[in-house]
C-alpha atoms as a PDB file:
ATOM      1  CA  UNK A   1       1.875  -4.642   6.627  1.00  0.00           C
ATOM      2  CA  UNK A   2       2.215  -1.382   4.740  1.00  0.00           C
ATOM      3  CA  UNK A   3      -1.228   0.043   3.254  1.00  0.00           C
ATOM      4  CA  UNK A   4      -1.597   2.836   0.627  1.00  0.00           C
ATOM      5  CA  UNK A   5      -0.078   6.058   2.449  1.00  0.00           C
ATOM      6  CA  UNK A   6       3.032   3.452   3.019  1.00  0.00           C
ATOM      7  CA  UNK A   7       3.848   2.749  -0.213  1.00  0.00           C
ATOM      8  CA  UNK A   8       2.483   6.213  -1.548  1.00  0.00           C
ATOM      9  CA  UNK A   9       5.170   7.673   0.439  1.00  0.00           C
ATOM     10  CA  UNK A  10       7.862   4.747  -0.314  1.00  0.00           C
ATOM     11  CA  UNK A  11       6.835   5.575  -4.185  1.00  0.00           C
ATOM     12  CA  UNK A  12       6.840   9.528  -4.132  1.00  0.00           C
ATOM     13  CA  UNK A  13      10.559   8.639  -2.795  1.00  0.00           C
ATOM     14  CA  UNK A  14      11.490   6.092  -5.067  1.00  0.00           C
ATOM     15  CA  UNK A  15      10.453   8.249  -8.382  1.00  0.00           C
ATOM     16  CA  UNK A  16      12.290  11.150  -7.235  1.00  0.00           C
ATOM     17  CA  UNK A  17      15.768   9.790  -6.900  1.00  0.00           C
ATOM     18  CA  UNK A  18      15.301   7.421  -9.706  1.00  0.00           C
ATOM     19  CA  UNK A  19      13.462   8.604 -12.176  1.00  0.00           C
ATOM     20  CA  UNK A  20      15.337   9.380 -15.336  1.00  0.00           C
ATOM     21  CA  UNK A  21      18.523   7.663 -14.291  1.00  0.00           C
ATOM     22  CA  UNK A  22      20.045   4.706 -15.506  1.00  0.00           C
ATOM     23  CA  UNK A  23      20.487   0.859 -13.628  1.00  0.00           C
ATOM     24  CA  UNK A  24      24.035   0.290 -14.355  1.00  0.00           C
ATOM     25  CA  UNK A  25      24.082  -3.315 -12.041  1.00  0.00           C
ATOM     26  CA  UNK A  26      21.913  -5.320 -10.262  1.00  0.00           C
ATOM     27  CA  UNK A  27      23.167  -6.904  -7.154  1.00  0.00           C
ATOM     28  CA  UNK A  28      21.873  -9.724  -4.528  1.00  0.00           C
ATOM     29  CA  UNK A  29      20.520 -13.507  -4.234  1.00  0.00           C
ATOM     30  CA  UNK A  30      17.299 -11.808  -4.545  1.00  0.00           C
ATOM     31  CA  UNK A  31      16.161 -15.243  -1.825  1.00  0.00           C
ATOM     32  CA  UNK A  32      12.513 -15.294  -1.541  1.00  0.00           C
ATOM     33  CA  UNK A  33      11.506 -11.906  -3.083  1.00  0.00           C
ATOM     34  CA  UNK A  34      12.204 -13.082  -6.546  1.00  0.00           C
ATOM     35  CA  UNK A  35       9.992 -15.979  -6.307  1.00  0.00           C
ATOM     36  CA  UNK A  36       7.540 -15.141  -8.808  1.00  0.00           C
ATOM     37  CA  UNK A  37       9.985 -14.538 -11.503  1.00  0.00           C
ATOM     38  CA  UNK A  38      10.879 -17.855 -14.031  1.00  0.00           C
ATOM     39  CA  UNK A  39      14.689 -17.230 -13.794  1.00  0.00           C
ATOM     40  CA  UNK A  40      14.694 -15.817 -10.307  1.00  0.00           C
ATOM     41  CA  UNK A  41      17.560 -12.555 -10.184  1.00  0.00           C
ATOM     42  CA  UNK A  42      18.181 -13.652 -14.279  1.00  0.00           C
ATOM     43  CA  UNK A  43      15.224 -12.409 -15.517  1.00  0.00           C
ATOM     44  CA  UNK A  44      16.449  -8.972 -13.173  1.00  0.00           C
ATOM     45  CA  UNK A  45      19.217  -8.908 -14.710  1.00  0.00           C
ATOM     46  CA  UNK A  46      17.650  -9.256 -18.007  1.00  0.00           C
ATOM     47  CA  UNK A  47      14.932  -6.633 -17.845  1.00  0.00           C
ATOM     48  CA  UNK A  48      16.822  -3.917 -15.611  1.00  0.00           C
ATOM     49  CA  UNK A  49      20.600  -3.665 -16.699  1.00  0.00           C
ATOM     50  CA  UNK A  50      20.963   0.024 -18.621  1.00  0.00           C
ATOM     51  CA  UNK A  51      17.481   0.633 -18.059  1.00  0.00           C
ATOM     52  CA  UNK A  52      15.957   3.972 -17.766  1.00  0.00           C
ATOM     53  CA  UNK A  53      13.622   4.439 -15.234  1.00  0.00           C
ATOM     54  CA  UNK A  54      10.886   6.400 -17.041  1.00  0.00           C
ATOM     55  CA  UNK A  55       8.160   6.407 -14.355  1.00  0.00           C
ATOM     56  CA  UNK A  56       7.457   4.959 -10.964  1.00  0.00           C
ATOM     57  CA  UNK A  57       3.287   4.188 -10.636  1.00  0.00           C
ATOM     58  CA  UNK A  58       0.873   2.739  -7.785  1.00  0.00           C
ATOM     59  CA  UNK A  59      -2.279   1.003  -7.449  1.00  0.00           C
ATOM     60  CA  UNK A  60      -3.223  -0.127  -4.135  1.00  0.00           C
ATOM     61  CA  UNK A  61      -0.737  -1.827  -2.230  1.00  0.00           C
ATOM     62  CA  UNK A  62       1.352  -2.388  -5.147  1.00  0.00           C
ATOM     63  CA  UNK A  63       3.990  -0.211  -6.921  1.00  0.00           C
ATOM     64  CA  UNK A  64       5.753  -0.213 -10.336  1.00  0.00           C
ATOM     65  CA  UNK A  65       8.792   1.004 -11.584  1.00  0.00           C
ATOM     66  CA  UNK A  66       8.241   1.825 -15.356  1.00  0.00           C
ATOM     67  CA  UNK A  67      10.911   2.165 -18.143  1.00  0.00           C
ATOM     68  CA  UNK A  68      12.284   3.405 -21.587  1.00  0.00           C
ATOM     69  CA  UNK A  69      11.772   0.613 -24.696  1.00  0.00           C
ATOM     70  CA  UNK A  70       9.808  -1.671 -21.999  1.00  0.00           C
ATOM     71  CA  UNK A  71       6.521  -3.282 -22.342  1.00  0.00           C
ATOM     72  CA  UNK A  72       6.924  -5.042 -18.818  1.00  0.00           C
ATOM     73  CA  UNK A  73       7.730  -3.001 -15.169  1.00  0.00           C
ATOM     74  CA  UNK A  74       9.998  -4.275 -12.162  1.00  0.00           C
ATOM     75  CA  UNK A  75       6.459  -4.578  -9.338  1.00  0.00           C
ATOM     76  CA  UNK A  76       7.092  -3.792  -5.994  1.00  0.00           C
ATOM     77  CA  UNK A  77       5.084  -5.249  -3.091  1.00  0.00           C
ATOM     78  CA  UNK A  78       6.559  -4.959   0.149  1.00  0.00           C
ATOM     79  CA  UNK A  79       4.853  -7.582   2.375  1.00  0.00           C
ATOM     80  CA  UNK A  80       4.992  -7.497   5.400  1.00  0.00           C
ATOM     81  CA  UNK A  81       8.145  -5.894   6.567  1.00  0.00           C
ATOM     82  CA  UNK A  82       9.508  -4.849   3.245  1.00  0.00           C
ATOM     83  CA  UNK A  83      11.268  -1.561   2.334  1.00  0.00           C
ATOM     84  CA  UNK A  84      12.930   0.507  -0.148  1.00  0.00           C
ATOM     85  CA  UNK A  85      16.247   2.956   0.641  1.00  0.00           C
ATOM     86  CA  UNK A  86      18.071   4.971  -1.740  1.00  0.00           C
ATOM     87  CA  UNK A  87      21.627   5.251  -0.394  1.00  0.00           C
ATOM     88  CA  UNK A  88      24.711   7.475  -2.044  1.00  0.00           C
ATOM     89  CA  UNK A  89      28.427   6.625  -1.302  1.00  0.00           C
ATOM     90  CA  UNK A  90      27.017   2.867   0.546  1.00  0.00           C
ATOM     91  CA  UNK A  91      29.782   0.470   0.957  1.00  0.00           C
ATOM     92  CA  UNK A  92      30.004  -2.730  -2.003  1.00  0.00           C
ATOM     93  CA  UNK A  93      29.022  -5.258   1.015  1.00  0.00           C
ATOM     94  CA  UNK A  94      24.852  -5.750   0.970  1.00  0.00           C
ATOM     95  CA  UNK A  95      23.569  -5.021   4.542  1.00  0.00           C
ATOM     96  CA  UNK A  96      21.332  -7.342   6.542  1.00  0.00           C
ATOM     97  CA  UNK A  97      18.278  -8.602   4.865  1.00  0.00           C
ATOM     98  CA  UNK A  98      19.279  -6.499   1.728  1.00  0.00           C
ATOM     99  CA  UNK A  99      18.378  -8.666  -1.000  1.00  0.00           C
ATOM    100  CA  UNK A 100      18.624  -6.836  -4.257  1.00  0.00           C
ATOM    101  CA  UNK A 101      20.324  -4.034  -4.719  1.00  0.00           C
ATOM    102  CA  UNK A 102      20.754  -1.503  -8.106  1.00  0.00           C
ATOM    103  CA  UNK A 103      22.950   0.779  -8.671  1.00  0.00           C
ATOM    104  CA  UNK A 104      22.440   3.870 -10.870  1.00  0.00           C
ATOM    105  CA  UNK A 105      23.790   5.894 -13.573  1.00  0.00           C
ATOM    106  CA  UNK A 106      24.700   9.025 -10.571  1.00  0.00           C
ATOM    107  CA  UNK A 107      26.025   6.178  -7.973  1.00  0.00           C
ATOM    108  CA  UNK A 108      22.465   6.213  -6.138  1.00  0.00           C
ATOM    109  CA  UNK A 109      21.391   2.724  -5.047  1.00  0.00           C
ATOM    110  CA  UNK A 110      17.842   1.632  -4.199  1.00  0.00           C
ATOM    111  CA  UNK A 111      17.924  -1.015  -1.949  1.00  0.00           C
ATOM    112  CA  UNK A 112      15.550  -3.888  -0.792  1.00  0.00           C
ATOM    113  CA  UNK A 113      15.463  -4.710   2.313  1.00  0.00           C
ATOM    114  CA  UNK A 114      13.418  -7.431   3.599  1.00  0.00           C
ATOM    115  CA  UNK A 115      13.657  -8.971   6.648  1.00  0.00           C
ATOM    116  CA  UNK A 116      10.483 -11.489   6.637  1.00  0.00           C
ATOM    117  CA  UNK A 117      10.466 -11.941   2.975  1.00  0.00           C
ATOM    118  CA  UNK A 118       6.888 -11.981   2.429  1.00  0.00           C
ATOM    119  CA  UNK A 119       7.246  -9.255  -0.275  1.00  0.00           C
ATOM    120  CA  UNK A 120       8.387  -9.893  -3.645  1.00  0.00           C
ATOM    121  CA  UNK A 121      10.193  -8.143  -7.305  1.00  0.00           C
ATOM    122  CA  UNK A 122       8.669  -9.501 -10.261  1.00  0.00           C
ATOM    123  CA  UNK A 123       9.074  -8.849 -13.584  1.00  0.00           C
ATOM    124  CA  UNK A 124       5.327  -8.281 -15.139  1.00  0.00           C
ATOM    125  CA  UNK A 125       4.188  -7.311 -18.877  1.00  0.00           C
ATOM    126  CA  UNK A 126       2.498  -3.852 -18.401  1.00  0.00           C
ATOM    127  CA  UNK A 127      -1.673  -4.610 -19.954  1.00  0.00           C
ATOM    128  CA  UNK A 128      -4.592  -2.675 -20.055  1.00  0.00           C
ATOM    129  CA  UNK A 129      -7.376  -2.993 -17.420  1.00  0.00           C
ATOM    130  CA  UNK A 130     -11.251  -2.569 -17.155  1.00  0.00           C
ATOM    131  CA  UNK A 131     -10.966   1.463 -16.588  1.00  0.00           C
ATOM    132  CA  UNK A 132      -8.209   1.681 -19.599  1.00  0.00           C
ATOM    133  CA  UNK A 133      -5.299   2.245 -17.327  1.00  0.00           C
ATOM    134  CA  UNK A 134      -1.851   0.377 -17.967  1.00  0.00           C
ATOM    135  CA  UNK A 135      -1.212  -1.664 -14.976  1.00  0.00           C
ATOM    136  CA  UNK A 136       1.455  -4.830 -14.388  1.00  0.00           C
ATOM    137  CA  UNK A 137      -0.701  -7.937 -15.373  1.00  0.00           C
ATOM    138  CA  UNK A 138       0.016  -9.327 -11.615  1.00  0.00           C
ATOM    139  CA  UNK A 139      -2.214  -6.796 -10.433  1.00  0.00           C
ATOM    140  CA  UNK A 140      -5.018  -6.359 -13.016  1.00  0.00           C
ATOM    141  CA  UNK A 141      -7.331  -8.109 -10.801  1.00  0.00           C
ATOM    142  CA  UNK A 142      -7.436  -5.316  -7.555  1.00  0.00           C
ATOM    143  CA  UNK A 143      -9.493  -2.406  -7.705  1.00  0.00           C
ATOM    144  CA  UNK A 144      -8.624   1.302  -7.996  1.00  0.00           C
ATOM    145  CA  UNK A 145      -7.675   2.001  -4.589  1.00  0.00           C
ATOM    146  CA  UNK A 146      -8.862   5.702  -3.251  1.00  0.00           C
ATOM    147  CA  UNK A 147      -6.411   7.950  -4.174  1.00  0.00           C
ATOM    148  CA  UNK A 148      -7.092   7.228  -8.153  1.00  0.00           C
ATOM    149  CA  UNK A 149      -9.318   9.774 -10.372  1.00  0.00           C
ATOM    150  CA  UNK A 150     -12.377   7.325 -10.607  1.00  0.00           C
ATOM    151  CA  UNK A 151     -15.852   7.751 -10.630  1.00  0.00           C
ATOM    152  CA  UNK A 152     -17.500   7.072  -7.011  1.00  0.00           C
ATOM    153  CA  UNK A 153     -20.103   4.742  -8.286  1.00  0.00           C
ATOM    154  CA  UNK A 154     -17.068   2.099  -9.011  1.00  0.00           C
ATOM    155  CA  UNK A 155     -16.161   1.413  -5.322  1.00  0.00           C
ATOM    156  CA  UNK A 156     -19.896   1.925  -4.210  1.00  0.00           C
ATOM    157  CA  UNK A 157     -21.616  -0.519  -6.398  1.00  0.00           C
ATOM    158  CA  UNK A 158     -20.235  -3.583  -5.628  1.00  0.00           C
ATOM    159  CA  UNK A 159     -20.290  -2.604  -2.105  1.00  0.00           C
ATOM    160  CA  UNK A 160     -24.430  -2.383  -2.511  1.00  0.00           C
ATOM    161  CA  UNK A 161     -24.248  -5.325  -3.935  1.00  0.00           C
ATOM    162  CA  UNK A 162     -22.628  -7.910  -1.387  1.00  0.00           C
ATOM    163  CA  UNK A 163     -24.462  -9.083   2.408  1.00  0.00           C
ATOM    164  CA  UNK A 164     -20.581  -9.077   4.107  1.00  0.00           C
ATOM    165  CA  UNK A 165     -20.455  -6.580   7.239  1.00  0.00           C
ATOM    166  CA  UNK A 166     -18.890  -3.418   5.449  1.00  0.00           C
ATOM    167  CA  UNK A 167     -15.287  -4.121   7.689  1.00  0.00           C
ATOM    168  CA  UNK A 168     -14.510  -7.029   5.551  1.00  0.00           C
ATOM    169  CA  UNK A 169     -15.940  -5.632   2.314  1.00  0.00           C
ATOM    170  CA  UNK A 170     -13.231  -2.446   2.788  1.00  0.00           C
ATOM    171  CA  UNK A 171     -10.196  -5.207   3.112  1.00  0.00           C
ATOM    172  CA  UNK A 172     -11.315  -7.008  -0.389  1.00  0.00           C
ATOM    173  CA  UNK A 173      -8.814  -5.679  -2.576  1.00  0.00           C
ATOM    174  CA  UNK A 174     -11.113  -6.712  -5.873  1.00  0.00           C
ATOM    175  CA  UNK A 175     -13.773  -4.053  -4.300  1.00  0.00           C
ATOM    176  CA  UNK A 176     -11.310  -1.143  -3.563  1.00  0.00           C
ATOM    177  CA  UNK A 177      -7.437  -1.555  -3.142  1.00  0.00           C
ATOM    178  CA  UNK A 178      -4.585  -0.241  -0.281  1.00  0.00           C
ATOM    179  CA  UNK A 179      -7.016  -0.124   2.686  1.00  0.00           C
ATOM    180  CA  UNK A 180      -5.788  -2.112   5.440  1.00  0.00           C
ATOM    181  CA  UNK A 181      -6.732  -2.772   8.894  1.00  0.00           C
ATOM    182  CA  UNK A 182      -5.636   0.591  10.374  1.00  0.00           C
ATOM    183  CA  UNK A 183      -7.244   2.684   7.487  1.00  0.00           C
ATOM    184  CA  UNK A 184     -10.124   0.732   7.188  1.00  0.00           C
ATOM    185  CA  UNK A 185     -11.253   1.424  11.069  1.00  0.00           C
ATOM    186  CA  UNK A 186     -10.144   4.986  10.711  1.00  0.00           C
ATOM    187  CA  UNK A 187     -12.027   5.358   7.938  1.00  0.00           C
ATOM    188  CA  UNK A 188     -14.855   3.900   9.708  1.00  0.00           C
ATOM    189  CA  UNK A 189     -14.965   6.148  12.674  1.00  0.00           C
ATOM    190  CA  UNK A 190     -14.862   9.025  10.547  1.00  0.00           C
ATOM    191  CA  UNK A 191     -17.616   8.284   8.789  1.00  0.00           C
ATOM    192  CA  UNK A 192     -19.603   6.977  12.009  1.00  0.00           C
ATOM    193  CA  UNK A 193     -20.201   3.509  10.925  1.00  0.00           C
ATOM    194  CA  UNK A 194     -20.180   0.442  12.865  1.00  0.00           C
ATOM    195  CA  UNK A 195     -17.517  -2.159  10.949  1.00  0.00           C
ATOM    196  CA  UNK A 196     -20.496  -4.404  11.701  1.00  0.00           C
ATOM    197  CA  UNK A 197     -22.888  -3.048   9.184  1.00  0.00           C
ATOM    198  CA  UNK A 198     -23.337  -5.094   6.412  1.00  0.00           C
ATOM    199  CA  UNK A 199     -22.844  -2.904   3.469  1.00  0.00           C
ATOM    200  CA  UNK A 200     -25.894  -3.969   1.062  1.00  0.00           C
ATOM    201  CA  UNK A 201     -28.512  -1.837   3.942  1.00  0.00           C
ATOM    202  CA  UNK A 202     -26.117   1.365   3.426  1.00  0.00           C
ATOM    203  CA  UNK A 203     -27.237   3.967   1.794  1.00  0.00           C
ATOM    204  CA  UNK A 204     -25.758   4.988  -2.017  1.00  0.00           C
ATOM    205  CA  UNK A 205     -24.875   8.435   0.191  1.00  0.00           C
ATOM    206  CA  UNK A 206     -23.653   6.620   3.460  1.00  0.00           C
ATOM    207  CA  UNK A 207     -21.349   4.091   0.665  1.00  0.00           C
ATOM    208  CA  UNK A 208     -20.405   7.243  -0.526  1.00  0.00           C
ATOM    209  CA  UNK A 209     -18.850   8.778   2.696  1.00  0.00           C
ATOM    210  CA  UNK A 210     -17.060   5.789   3.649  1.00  0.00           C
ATOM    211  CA  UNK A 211     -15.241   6.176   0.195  1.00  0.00           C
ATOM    212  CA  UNK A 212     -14.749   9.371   0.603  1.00  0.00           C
ATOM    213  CA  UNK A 213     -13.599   9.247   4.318  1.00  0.00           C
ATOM    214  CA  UNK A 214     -11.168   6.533   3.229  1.00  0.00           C
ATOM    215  CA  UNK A 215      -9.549   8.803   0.786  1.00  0.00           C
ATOM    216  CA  UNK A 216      -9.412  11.766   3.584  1.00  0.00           C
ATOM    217  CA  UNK A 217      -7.389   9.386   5.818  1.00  0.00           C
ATOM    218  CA  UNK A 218      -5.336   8.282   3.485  1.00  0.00           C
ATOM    219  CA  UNK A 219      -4.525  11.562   1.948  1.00  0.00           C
ATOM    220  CA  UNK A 220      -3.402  13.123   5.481  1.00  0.00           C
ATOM    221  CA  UNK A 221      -1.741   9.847   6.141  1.00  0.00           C
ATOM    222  CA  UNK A 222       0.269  10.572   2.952  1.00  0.00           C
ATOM    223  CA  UNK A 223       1.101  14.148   3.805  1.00  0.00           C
ATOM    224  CA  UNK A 224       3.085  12.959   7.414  1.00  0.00           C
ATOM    225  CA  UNK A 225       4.587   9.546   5.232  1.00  0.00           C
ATOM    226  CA  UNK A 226       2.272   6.870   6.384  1.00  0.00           C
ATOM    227  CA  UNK A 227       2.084   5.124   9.721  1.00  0.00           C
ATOM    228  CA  UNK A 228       5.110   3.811  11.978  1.00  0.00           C
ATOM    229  CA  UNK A 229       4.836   1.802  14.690  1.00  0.00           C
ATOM    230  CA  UNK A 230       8.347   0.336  14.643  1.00  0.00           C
ATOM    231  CA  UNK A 231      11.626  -0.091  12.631  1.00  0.00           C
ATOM    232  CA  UNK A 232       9.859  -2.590   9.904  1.00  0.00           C
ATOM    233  CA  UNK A 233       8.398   0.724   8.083  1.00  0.00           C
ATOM    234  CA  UNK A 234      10.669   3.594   6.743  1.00  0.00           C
ATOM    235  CA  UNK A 235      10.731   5.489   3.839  1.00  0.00           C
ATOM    236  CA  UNK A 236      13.313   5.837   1.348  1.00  0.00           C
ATOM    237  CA  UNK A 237      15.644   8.352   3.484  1.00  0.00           C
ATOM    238  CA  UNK A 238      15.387   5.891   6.187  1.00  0.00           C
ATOM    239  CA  UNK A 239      12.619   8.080   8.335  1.00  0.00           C
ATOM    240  CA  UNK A 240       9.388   7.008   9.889  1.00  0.00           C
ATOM    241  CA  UNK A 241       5.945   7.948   9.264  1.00  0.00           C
ATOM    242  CA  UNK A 242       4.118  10.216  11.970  1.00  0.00           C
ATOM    243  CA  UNK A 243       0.331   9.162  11.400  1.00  0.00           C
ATOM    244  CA  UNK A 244       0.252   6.849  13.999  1.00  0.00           C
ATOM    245  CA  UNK A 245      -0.006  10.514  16.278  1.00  0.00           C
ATOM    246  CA  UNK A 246      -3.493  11.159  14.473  1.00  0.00           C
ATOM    247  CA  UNK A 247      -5.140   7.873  15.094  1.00  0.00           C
ATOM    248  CA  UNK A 248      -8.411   8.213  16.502  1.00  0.00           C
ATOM    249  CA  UNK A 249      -9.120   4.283  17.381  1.00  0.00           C
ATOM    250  CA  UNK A 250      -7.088   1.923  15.829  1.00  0.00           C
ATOM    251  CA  UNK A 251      -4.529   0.431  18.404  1.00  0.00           C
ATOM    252  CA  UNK A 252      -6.371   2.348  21.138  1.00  0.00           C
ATOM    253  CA  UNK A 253      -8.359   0.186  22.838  1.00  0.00           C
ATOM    254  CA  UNK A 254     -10.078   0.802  26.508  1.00  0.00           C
ATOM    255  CA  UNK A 255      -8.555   4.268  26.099  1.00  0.00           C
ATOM    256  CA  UNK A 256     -10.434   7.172  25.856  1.00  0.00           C
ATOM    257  CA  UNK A 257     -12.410   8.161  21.953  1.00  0.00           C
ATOM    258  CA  UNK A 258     -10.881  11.586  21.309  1.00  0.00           C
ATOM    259  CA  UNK A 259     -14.498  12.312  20.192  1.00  0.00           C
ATOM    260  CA  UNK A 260     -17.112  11.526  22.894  1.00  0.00           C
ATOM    261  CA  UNK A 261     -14.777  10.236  25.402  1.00  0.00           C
ATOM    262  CA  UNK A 262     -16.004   6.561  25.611  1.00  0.00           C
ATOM    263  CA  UNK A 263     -13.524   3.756  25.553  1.00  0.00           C
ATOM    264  CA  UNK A 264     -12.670   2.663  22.518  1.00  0.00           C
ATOM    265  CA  UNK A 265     -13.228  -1.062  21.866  1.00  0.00           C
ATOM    266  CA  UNK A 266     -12.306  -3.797  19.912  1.00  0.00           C
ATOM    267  CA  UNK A 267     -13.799  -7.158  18.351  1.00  0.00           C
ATOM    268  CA  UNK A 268     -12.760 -10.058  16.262  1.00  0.00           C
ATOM    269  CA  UNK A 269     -14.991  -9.601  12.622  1.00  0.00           C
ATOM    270  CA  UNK A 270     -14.084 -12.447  10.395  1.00  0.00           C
ATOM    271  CA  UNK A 271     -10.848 -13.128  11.948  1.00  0.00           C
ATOM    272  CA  UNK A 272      -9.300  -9.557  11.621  1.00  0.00           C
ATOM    273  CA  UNK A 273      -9.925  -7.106  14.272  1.00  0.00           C
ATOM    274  CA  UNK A 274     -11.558  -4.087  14.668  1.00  0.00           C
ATOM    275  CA  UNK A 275     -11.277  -0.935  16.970  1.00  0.00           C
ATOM    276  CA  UNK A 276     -14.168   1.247  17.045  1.00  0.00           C
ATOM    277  CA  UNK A 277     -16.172   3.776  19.463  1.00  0.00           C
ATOM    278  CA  UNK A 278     -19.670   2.272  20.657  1.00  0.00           C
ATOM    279  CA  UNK A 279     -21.236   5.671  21.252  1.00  0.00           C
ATOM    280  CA  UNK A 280     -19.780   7.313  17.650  1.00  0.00           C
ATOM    281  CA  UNK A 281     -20.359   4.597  15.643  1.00  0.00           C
ATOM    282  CA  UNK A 282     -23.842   2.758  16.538  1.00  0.00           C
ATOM    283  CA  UNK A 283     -25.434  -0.048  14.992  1.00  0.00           C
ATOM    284  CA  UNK A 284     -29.033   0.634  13.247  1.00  0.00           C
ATOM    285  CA  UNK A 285     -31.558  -0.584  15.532  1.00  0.00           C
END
């Protein structure tokens, strides 16, 4: 599934071709992604046709697309295998597992492609949340996620405050959004903690570096557009993302830690799993 530096780098493309253009058509069955929406590709139709797209905006895992004389936002979540293209001069016939298509003022089309469906467009009334931000109300309830200008002490509190081994407690997207399994254990590593640890014996300074290593991997995921391991991830020009070069332990395990030089290893913890080094990252006592 695509994390934060994903859909960073899926948004970043998205606001740049679209931004201040016009939808002049929407196109497609729409299927499964428009699920969540009363009148299915309708209410697209409804809320999108001569739109001007004013802004495109991101918390977490989930993306908006923002525009002119609009209280509500098209939301973008991408699933599992879900991605956005922007193609010029495309031919009228939707490609394979393109399921909504829009076409803008300039002849640029964004395109959503799909293949596993597990994504979804929905049409959501833009309300404001606890930290005074306006966010789609389909994701009030996740946290800031890293990247955001927020005080520290709003990811590390309710960390303190919960027994759950801190592995877990980074993939609650109520506590802090957009980390996934691959950030979560390179955040982890660099900030030599055991995903075992339960997170109410850290430290306000130790709950403080995991935040802060979090937004360090996420930040120079970002800069080289997110992680690729295969096709099912591309940005909006249709290129991969060049992270997965920099990962220290996730999807490495038995091989070597680039650190210390032990193998790294994996283990199950509450049914997602978790690469880590033994010697870098040691359990208290």
């Amino acid at each position: 599934m695509p994390e934060l530096p994903e859909v960073e780098t899926i948004r970043r493309g998205i606001d740049r071709h679209l931004r201040g253009h016009r939808i002049v058509s929407v196109e497609g069955g729409g299927g499964r992604l428009v699920r969540n929406n009363p009148q299915g590709m309708v209410d697209l139709h409804a809320h999108l046709t001569n739109s001007q797209v004013t802004a495109v905006e991101r918390r977490g895992k989930f993306m908006w697309v923002e525009f002119d004389e609009a209280d509500s936002a098209l939301v973008i979540h991408l699933g599992m295998s879900g991605h956005v293209r922007i193609l010029e001069g495309s031919s009228d016939e939707l490609g394979r597992h393109e399921h909504v298509r829009l076409t803008m003022d300039d002849g640029q089309k964004a395109s959503f492609i799909d293949p596993r469906m597990f994504g979804h467009l929905t049409i959501s009334r833009l309300v404001e949340d606890a930290t005074g931000r306006l966010v789609p109300e389909v994701a009030r309830s996740i946290a800031p996620d890293p990247l955001e200008d927020a005080p520290l002490e709003l990811w590390t509190t309710p960390m303190l405050r919960t027994r759950r081994f801190i592995k877990t407690v980074l993939l609650d997207q109520t506590v802090i959004s957009g980390i996934g399994n691959i950030y979560a254990d390179e955040a982890l590593f660099r900030a030599g903690i055991n995903g075992l640890v339960r997170s109410d014996t850290m430290s306000p300074a130790t709950a403080t570096n995991v935040v802060e290593a979090a937004r360090d991997v996420m930040t120079e995921a970002v800069a080289v557009g997110g992680t690729s391991f295969d096709a099912l991830y591309l940005n909006t020009d249709g290129d991969p993302g060049y992270f997965a070069r920099s990962l220290q332990v996730y999807g490495r395990e038995a091989e070597p830690c680039k650190r210390c030089g032990h193998p790294v290893e994996r283990q199950v913890i509450n049914g997602r799993s978790h690469h880590f080094c033994a010697e870098c990252q040691t359990l208290p006592g």
